[in-house]
Protein backbone atom coordinates (compact mmCIF):
# COMPACT_ATOMS: atom_id res chain seq x y z
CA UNK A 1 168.06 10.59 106.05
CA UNK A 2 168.05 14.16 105.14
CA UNK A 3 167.49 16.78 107.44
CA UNK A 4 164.17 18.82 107.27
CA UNK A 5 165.82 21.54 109.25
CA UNK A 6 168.63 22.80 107.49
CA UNK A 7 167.39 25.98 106.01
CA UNK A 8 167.55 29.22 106.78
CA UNK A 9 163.43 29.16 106.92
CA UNK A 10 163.47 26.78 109.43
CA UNK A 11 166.04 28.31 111.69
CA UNK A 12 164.74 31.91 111.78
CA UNK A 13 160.94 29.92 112.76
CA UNK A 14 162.72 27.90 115.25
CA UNK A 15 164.23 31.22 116.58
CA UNK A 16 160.79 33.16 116.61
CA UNK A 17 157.77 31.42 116.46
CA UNK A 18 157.98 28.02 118.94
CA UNK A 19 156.00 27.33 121.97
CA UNK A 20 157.43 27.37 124.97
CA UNK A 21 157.24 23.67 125.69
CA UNK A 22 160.55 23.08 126.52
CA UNK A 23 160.41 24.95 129.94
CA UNK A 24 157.31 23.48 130.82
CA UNK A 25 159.12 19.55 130.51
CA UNK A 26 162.22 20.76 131.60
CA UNK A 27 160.87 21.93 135.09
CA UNK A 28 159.74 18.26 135.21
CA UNK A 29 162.45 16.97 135.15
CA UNK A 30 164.05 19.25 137.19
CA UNK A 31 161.91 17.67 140.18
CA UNK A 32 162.87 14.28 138.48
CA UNK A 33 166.59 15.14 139.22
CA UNK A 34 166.14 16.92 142.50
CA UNK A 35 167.74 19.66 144.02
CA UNK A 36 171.88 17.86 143.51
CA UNK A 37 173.90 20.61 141.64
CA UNK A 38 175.03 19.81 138.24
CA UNK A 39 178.15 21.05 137.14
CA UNK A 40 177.50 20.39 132.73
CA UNK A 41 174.69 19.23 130.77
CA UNK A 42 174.48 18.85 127.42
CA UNK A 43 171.46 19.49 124.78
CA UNK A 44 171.64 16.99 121.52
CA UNK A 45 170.05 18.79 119.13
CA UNK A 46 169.82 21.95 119.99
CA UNK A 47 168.52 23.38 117.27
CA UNK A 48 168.29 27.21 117.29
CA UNK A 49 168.20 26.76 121.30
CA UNK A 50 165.00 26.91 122.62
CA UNK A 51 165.69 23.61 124.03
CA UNK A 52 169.17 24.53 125.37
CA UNK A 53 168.18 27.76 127.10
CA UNK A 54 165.56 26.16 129.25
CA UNK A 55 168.33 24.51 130.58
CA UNK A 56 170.00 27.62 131.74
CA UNK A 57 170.25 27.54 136.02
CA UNK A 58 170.50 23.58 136.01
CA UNK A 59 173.96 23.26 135.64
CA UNK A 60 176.98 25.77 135.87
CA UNK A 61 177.89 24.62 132.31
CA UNK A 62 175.61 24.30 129.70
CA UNK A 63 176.64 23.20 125.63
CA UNK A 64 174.40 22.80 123.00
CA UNK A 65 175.36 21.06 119.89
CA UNK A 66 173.34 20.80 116.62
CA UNK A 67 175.10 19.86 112.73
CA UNK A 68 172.86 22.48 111.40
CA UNK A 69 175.40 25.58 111.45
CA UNK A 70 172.07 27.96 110.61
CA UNK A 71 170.42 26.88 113.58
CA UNK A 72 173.45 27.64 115.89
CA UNK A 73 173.76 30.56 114.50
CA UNK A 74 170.23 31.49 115.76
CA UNK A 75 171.35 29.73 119.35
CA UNK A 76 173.65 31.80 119.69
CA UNK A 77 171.11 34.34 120.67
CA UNK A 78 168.44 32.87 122.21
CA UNK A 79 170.39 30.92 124.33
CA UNK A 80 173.62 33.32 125.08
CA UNK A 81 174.55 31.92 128.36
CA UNK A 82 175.56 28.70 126.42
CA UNK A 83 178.36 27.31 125.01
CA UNK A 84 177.17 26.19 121.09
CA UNK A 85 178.97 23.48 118.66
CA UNK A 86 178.33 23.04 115.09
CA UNK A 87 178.63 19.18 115.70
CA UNK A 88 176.99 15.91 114.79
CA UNK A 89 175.64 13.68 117.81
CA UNK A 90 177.19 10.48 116.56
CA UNK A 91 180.77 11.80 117.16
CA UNK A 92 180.50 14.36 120.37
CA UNK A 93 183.33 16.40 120.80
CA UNK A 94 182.87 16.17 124.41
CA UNK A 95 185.68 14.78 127.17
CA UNK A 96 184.69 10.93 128.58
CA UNK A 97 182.18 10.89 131.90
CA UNK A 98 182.09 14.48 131.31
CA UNK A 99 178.67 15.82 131.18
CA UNK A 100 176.31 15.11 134.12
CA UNK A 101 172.88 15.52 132.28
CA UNK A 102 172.34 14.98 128.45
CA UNK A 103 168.98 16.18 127.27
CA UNK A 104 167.70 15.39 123.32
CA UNK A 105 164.16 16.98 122.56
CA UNK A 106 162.99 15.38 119.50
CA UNK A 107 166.08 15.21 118.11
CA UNK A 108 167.07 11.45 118.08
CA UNK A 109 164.46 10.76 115.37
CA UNK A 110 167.20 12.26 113.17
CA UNK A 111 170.29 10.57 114.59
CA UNK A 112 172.00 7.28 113.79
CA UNK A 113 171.35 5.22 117.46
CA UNK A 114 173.54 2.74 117.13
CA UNK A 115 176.42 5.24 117.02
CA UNK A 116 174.82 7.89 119.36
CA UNK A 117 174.29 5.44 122.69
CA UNK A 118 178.08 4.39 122.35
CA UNK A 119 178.73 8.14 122.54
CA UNK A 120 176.24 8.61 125.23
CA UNK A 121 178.18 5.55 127.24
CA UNK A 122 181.16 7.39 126.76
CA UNK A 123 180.47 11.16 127.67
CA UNK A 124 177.70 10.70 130.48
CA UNK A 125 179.02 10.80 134.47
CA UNK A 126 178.55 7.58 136.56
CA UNK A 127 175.78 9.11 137.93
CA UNK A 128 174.48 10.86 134.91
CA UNK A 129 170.78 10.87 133.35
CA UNK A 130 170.05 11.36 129.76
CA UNK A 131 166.98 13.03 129.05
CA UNK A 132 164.88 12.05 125.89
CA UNK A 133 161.72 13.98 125.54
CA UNK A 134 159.58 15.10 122.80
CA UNK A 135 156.18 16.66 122.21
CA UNK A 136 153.64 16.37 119.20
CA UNK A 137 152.42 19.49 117.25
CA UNK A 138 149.91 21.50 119.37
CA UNK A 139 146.56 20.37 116.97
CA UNK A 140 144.23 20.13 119.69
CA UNK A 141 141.99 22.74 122.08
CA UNK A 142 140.72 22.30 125.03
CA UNK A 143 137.31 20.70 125.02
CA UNK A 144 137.08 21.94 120.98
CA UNK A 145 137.40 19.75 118.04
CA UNK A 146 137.88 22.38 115.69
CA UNK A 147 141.33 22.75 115.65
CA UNK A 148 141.94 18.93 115.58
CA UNK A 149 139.97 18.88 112.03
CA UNK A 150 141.87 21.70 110.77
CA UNK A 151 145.18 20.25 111.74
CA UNK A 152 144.07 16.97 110.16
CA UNK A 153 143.22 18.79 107.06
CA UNK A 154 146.64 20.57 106.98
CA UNK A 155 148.39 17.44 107.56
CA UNK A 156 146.69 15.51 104.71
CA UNK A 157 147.14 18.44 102.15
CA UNK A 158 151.00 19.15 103.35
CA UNK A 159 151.87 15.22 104.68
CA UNK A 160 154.96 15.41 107.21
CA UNK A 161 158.17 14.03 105.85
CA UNK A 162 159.19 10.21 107.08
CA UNK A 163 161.40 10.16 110.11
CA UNK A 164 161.99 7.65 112.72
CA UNK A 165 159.53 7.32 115.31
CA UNK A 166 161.16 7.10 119.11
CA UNK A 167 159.76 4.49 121.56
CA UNK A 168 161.86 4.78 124.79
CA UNK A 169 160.74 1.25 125.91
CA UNK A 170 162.10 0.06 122.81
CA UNK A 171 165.14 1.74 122.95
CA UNK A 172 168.38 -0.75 122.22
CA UNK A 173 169.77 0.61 125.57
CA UNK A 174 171.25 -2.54 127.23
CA UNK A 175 174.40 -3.65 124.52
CA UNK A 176 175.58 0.13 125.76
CA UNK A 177 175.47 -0.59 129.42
CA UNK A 178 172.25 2.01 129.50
CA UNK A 179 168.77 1.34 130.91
CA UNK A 180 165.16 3.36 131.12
CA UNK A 181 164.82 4.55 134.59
CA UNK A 182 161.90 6.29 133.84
CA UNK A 183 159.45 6.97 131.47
CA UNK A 184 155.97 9.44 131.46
CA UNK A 185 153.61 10.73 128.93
CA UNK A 186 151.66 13.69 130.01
CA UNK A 187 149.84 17.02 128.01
CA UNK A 188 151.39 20.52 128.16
CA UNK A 189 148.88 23.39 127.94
CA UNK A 190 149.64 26.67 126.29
CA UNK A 191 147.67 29.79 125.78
CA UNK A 192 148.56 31.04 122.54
CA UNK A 193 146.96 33.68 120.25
CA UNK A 194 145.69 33.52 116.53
CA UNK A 195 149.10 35.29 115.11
CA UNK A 196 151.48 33.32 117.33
CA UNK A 197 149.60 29.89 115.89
CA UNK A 198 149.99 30.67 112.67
CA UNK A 199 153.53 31.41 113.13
CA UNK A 200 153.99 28.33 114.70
CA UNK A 201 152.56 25.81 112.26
CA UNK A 202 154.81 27.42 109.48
CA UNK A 203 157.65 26.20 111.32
CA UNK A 204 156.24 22.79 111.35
CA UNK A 205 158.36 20.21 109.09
CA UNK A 206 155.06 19.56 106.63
CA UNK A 207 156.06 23.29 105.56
CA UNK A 208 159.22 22.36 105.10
CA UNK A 209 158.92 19.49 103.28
CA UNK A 210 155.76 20.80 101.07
CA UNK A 211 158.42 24.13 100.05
CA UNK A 212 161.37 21.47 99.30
CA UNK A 213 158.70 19.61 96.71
CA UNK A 214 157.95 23.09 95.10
CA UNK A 215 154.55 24.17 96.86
CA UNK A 216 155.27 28.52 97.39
CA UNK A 217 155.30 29.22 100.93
CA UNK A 218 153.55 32.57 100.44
CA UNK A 219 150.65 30.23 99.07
CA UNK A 220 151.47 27.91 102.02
CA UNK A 221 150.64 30.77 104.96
CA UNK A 222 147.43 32.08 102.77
CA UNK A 223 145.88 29.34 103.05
CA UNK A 224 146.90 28.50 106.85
CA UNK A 225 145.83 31.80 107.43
CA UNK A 226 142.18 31.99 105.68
CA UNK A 227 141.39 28.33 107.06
CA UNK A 228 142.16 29.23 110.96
CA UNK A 229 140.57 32.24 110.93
CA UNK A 230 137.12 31.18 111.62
CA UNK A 231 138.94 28.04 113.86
CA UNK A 232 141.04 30.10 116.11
CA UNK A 233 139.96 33.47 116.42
CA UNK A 234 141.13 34.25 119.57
CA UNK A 235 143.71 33.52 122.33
CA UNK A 236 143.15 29.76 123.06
CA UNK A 237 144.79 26.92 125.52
CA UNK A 238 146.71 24.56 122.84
CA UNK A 239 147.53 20.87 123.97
CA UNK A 240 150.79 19.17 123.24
CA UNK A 241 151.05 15.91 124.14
CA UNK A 242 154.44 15.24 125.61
CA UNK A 243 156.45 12.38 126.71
CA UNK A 244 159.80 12.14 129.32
CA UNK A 245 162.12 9.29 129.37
CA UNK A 246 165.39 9.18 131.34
CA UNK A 247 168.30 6.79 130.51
CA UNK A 248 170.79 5.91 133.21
CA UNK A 249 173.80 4.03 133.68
CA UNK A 250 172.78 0.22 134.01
């Protein structure tokens, strides 16, 4: 399965021009976990560490790995506080019943599960969670349609590239000695303005995939840009549906 991500495109966008999602779930599960002191946790696909650095004040040691070496270079600024790896999550360089909470946001869909969970089974403490979350693209306003129908529109003229889609109830958890403690799906709401939204959709992997087939990404943003102008014209409250799932030891 190749990765969408590994370009120096995508990393810079990942870097720049994301919502701020990941805070909003990760203070969730913060109350999830409750106020017990964590001394590592670990983010699986980190990316260019958005994800990682809103983990920053929940344990005293936080790593983020991602085998995109582009991306970490990016992490290594957004989220500074962390220790970063250029590694795969199929073969963690991590000590056994080592970390105390393992966090993936959106990653898995990329990862090979039947070697990842015996890796998870190795690495996580006995009393360790492993966080799986994930949110869609923010293609909907609040009590607006418009945005929806654009989004729609952008989708069918740049389709998103195949991945796998993650289930957590469906999750082959038990042959690892792993089961779903929990699972939630909720909507995140974000104010964002026109500029930041356009930004933000060019990082999404239908660009990505649309500039590896050969479509010019300058032509790409004009048209993005001319067909939300007259849909988002001002600072609006995006919706991102969101989902939480923790794993624990069985």
């Amino acid at each position: 399965m190749s990765n969408p991500f590994d370009s120096v495109h995508m990393a810079a966008g990942y870097a720049r021009s994301r919502p701020a999602v990941h805070a909003v779930i990760i203070e969730r599960l913060a109350r999830h976990l409750g106020a017990r002191p964590l001394a590592r946790a670990l983010d699986i696909g980190c990316g260019a560490g958005l994800s990682t650095a809103a983990l920053d004040g929940l344990a005293r040691v936080t790593i983020g790995i991602d085998p995109v070496r582009s991306m970490i270079a990016h992490a290594t600024t957004v989220a500074p506080g962390a220790r970063l790896v250029a590694a795969g999550a199929e073969a963690l360089p991590i000590g056994d019943l080592s970390i105390d909470l393992m966090t993936a946001a959106g990653s898995l869909n990329w990862v090979d599960l039947s070697r990842f969970f015996p890796e998870v089974a190795r690495v996580l403490a006995p009393q360790g969670t492993l966080a799986i979350y994930d949110f869609a693209a923010g293609r909907a306003l609040r009590g607006d349609d418009r945005l929806s129908t654009w989004f729609a529109e952008f989708e069918r003229r740049y389709p998103a590239p195949v991945c796998r889609a993650i289930v957590p109830e469906s999750l082959e958890l038990r042959p690892h000695g792993l089961r779903l403690q929990h699972h939630e799906s909720f909507a995140v709401g974000l104010r964002l303005d026109p500029a930041f939204y356009l930004e933000y959709v060019l990082t999404e992997t239908n660009v990505a995939d649309a500039a590896r087939r050969g479509n010019a990404r300058d032509d790409i943003r004009a048209w993005c840009q001319a067909t939300l102008a007259p849909v988002f014209p001002a600072a609006r409250e995006v919706l991102f549906s969101a989902y939480l799932a923790l794993v624990a030891r069985a």
